[in-house]
C-alpha atoms as a PDB file:
ATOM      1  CA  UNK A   1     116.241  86.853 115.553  1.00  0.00           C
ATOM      2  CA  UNK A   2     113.301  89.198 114.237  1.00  0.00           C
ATOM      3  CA  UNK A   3     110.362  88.690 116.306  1.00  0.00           C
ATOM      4  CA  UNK A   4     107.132  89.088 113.517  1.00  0.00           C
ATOM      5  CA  UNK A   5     106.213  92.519 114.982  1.00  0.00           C
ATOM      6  CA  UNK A   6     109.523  93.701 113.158  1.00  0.00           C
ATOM      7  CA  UNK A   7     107.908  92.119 109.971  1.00  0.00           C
ATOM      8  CA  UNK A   8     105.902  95.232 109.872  1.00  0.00           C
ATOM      9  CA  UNK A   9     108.706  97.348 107.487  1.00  0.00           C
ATOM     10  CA  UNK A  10     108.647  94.750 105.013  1.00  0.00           C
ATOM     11  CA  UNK A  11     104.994  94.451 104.865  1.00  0.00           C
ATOM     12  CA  UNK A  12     104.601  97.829 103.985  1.00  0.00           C
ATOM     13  CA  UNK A  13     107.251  98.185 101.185  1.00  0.00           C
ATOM     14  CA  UNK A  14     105.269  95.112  99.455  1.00  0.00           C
ATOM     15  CA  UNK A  15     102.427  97.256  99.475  1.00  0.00           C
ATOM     16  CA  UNK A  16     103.416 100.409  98.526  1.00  0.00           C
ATOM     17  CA  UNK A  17     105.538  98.743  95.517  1.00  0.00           C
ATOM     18  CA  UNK A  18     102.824  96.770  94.515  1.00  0.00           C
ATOM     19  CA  UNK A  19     100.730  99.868  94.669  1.00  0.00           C
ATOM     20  CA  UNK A  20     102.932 102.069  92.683  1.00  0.00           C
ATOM     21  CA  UNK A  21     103.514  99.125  90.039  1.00  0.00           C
ATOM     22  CA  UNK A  22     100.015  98.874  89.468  1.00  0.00           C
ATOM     23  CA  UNK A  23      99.271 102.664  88.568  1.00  0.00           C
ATOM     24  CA  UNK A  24     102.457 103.168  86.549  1.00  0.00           C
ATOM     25  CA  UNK A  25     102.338  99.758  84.852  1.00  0.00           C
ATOM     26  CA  UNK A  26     101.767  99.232  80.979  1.00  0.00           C
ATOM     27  CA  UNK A  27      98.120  98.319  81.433  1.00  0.00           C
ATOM     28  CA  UNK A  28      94.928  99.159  79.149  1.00  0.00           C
ATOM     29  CA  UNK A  29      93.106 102.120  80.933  1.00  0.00           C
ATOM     30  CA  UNK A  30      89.603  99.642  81.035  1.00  0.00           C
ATOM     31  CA  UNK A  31      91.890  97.472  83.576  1.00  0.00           C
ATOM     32  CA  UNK A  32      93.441 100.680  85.606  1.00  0.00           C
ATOM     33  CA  UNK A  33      89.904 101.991  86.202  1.00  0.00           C
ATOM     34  CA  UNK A  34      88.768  98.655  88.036  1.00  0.00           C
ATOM     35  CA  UNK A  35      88.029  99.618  91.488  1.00  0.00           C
ATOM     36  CA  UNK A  36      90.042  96.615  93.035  1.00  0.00           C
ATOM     37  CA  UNK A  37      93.507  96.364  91.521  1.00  0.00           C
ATOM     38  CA  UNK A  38      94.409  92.935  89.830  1.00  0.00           C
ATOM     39  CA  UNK A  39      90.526  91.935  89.954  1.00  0.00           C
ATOM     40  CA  UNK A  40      90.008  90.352  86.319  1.00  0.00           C
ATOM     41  CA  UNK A  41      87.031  88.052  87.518  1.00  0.00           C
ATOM     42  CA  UNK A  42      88.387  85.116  87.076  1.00  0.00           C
ATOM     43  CA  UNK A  43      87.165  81.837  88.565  1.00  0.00           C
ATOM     44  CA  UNK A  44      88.552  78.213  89.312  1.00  0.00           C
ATOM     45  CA  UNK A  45      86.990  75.002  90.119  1.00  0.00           C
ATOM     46  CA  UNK A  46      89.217  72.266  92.120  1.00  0.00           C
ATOM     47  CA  UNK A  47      90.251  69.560  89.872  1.00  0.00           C
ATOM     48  CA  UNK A  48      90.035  66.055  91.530  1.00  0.00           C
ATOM     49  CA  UNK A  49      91.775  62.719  90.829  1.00  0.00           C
ATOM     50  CA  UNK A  50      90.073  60.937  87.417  1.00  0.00           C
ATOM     51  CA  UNK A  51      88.486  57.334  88.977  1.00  0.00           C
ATOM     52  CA  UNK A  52      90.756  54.922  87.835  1.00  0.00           C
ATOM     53  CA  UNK A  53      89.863  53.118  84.682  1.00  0.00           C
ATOM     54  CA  UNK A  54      87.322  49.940  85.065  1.00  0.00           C
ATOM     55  CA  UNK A  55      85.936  51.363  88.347  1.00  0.00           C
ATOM     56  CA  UNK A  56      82.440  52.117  88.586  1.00  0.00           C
ATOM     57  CA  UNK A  57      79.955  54.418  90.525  1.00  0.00           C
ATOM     58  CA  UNK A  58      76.346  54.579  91.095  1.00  0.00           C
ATOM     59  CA  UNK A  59      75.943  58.266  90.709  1.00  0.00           C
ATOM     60  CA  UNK A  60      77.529  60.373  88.417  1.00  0.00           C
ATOM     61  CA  UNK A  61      80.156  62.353  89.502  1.00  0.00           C
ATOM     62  CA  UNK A  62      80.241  65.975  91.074  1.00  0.00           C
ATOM     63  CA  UNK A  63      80.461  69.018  89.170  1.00  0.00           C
ATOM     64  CA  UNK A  64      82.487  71.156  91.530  1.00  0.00           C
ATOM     65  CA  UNK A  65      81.845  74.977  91.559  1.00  0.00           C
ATOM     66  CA  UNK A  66      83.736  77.377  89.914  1.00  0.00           C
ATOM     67  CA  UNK A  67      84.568  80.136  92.617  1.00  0.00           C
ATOM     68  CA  UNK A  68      86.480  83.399  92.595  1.00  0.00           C
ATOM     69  CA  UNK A  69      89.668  83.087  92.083  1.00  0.00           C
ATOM     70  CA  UNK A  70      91.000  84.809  95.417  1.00  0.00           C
ATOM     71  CA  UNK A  71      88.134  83.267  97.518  1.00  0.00           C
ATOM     72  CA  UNK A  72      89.057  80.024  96.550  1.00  0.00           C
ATOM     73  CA  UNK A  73      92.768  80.436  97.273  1.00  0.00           C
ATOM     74  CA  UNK A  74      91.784  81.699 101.128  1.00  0.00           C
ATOM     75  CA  UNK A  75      89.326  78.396 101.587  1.00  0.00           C
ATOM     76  CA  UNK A  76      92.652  76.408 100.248  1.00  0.00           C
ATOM     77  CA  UNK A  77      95.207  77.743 101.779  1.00  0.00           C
ATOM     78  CA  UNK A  78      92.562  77.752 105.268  1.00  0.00           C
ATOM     79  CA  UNK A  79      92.710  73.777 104.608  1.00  0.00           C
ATOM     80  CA  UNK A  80      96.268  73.564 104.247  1.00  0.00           C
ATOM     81  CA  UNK A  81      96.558  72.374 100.867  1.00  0.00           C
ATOM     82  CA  UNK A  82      99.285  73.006  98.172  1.00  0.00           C
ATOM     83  CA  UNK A  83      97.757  75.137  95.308  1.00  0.00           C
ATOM     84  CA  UNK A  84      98.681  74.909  91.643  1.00  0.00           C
ATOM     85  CA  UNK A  85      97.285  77.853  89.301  1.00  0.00           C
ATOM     86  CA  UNK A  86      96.998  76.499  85.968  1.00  0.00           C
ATOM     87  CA  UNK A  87      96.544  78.215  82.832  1.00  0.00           C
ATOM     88  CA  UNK A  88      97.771  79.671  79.416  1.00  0.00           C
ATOM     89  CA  UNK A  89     100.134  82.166  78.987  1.00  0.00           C
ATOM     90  CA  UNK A  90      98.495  85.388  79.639  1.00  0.00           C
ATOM     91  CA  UNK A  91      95.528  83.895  81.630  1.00  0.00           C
ATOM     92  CA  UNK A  92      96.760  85.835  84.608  1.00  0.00           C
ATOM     93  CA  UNK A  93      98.331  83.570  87.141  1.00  0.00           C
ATOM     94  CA  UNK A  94     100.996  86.032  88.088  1.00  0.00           C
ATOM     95  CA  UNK A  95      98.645  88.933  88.601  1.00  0.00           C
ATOM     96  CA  UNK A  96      96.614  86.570  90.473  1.00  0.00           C
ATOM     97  CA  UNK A  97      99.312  85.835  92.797  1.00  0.00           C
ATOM     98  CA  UNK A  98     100.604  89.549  93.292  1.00  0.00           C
ATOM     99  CA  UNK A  99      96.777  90.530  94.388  1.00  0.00           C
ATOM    100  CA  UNK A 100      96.021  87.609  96.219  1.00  0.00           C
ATOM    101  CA  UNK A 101     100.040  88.970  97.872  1.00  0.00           C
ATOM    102  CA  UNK A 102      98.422  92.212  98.430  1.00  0.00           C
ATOM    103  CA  UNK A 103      95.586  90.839 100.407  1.00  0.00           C
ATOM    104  CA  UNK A 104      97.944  88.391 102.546  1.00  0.00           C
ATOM    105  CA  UNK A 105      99.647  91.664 103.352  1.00  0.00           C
ATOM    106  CA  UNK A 106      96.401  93.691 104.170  1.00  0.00           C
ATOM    107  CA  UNK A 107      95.939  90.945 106.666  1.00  0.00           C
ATOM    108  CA  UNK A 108      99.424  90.559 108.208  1.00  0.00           C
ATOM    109  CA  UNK A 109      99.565  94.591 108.747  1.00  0.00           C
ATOM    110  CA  UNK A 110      96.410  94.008 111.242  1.00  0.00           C
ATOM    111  CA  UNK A 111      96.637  90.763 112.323  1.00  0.00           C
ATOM    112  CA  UNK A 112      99.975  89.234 114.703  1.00  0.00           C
ATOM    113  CA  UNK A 113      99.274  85.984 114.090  1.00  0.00           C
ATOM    114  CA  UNK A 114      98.295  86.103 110.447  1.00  0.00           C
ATOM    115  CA  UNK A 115     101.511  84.603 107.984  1.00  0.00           C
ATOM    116  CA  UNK A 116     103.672  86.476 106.145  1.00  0.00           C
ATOM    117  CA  UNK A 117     103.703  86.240 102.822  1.00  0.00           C
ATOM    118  CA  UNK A 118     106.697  85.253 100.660  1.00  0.00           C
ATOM    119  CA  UNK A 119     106.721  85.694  96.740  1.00  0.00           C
ATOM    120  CA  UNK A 120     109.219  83.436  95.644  1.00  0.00           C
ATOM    121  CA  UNK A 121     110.402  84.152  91.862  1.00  0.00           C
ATOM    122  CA  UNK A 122     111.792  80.739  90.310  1.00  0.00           C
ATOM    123  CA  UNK A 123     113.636  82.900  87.411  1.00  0.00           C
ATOM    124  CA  UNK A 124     116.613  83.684  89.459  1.00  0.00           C
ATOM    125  CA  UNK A 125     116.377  79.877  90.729  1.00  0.00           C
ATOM    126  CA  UNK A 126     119.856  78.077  91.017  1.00  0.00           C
ATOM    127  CA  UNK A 127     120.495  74.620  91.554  1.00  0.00           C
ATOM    128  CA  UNK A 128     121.976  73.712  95.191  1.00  0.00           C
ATOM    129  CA  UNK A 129     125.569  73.292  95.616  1.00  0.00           C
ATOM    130  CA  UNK A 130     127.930  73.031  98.752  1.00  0.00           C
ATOM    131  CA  UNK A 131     127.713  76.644  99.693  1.00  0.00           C
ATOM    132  CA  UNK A 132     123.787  77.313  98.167  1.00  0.00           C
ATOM    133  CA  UNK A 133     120.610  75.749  99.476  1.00  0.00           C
ATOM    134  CA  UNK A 134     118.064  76.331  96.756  1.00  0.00           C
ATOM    135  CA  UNK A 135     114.722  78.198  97.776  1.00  0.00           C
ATOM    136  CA  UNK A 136     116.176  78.729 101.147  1.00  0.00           C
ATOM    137  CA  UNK A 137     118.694  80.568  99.577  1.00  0.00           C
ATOM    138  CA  UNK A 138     116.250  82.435  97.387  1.00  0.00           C
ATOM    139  CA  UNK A 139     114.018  83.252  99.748  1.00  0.00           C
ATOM    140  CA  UNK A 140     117.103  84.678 101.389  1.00  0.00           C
ATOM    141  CA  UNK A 141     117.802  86.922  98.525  1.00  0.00           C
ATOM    142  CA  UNK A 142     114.713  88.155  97.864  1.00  0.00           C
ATOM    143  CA  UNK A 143     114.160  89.624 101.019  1.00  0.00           C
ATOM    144  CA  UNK A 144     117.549  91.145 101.594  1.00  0.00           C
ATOM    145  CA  UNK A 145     117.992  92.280  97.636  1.00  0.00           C
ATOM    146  CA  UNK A 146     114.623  93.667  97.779  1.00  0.00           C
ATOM    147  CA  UNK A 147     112.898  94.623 100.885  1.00  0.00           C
ATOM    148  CA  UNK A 148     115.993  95.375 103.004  1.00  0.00           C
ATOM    149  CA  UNK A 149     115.109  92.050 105.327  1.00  0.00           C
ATOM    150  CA  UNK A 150     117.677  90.587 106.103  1.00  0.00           C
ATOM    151  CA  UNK A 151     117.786  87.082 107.572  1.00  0.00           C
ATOM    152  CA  UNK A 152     119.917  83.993 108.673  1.00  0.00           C
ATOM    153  CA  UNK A 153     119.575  80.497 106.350  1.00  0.00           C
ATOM    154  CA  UNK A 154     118.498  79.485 109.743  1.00  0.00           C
ATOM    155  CA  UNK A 155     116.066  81.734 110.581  1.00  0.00           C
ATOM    156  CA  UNK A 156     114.343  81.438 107.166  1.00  0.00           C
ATOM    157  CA  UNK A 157     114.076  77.790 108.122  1.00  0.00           C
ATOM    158  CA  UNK A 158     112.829  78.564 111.559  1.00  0.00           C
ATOM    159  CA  UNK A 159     110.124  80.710 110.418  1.00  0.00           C
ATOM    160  CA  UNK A 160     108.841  78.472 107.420  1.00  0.00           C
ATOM    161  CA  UNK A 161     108.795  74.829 108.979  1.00  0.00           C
ATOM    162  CA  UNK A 162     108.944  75.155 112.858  1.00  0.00           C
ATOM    163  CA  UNK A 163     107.313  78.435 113.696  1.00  0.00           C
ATOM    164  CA  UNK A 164     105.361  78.103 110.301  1.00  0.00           C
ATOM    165  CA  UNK A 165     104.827  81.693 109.835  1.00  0.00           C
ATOM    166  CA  UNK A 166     105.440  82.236 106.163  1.00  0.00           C
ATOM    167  CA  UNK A 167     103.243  81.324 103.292  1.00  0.00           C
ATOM    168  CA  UNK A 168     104.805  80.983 100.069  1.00  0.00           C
ATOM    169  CA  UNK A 169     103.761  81.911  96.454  1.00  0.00           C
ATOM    170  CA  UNK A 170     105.930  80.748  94.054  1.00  0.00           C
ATOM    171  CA  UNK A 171     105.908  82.136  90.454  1.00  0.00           C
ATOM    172  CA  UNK A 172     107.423  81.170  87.436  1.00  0.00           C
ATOM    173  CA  UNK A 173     108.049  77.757  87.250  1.00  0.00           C
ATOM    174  CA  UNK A 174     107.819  77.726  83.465  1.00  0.00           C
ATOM    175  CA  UNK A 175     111.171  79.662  83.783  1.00  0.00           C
ATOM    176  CA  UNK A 176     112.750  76.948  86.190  1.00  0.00           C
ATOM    177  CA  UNK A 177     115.655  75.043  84.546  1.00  0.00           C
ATOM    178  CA  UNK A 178     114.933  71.956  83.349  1.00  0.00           C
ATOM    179  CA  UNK A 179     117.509  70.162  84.797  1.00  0.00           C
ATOM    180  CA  UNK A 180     116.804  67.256  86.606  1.00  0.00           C
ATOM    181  CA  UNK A 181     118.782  68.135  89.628  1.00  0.00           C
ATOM    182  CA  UNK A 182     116.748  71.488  89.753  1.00  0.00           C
ATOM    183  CA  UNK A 183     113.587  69.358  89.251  1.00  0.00           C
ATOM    184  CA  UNK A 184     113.797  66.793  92.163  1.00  0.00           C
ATOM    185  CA  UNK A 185     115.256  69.859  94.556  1.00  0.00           C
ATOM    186  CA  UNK A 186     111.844  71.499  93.996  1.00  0.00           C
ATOM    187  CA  UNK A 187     110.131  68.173  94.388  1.00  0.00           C
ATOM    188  CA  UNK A 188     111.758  67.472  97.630  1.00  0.00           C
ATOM    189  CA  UNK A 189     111.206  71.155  98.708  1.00  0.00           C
ATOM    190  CA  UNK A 190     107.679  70.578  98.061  1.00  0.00           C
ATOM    191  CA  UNK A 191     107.543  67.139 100.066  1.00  0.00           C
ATOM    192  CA  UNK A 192     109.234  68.600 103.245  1.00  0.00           C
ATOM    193  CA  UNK A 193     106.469  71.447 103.086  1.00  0.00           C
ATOM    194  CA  UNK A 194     103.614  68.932 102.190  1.00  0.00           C
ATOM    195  CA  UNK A 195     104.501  66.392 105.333  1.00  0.00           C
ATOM    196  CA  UNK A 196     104.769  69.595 107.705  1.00  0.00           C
ATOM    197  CA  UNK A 197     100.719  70.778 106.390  1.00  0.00           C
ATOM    198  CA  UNK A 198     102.805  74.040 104.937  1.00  0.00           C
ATOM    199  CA  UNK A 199     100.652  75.279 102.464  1.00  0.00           C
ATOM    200  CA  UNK A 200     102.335  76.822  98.779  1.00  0.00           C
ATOM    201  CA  UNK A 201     100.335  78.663  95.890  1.00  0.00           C
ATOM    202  CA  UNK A 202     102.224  77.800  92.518  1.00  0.00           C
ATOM    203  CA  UNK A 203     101.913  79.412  89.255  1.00  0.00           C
ATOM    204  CA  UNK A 204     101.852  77.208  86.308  1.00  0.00           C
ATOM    205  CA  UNK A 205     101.408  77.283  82.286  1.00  0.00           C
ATOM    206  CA  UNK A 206      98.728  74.749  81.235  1.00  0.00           C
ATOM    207  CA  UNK A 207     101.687  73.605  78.938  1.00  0.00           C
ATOM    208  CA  UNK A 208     103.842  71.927  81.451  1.00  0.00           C
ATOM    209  CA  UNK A 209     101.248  69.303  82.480  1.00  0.00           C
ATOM    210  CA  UNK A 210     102.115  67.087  79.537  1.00  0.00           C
END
């Protein structure tokens, strides 16, 4: 099994991808020279439960603060929460999640007991069969396929819900089939993770909340 020290290979091939992708990526020169890469100043406010209809309260309700977007993901994720990024296409919930990846990595490369970051990308999603496990399986992929980690089905699980050292961002799940088997697998994914207090920062178009 690879002990988290060993972690340290694939931390740095995040970042010096994610580097290189921002310099030599099709952005407008305004955005390449901002001095912190992926920092569009954008803010989010928690969005709480509506009161049921017919109830009633003395004072009016809260307005909750609108905070930087990356600060608010570290107080989430601190409370253990599942996050869910919504906005319109374009509104930059994947860039959001590669620079709040970045930062999770900046913190991992100094920090032992910090968690290591997973970007899980829902377009190459399959549904499970006898021989393929879902997200497991893609987690698997992902870090084999592209940062040379390579890792038991076992060991992934290991490391996510009983040593609980990865934290997940998952992109794309406007691009996950909308099959219902592929549905309730990512519904019962999210469950097991929710009852273990695993936290998980999805991406989501505003779109798929009707």
């Amino acid at each position: 099994m690879i002990a988290p020290s060993e972690f340290q290979s694939y931390l740095e091939c995040i970042h010096s991808y994610y580097q290189r992708w921002w310099k030599h990526s099709v952005l407008t020169d305004i955005e390449r020279e901002q001095s912190d890469p992926f920092d569009f100043n954008l803010r989010v406010k928690e969005v709480k439960p509506q009161p049921t209809r017919g109830s009633s309260s003395e004072n009016s309700p809260d307005i909750e603060p609108t905070l930087p977007v990356i600060q608010a993901l570290h107080q989430y994720i601190a409370d253990k929460k599942h996050v869910l990024l919504v906005g319109q296409p374009g509104a930059g919930k994947t860039k959001t999640l590669l620079r709040y990846l970045l930062e999770l990595v900046e913190q991992a490369k100094g920090d032992s007991s910090a968690k290591i970051p997973i970007l899980v990308q829902l377009k190459d999603y399959k549904v499970p069969s006898d021989d393929y496990y879902g997200i497991v399986h893609l987690i698997r992929k992902d870090l084999e396929d592209s940062w040379g980690l390579s890792l038991e089905l076992a060991e992934i699980q290991q490391y996510l819900f009983q040593e609980q050292i990865f934290l997940l961002l998952v992109d794309g799940l406007n691009e996950l089939s909308t099959s219902q088997e592929a549905w309730k697998d990512i519904r019962q994914f999210w469950d097991r993770c929710h009852k273990r207090q695993i936290s998980i920062v999805y991406g989501k178009m505003a779109k798929l909340l009707a």
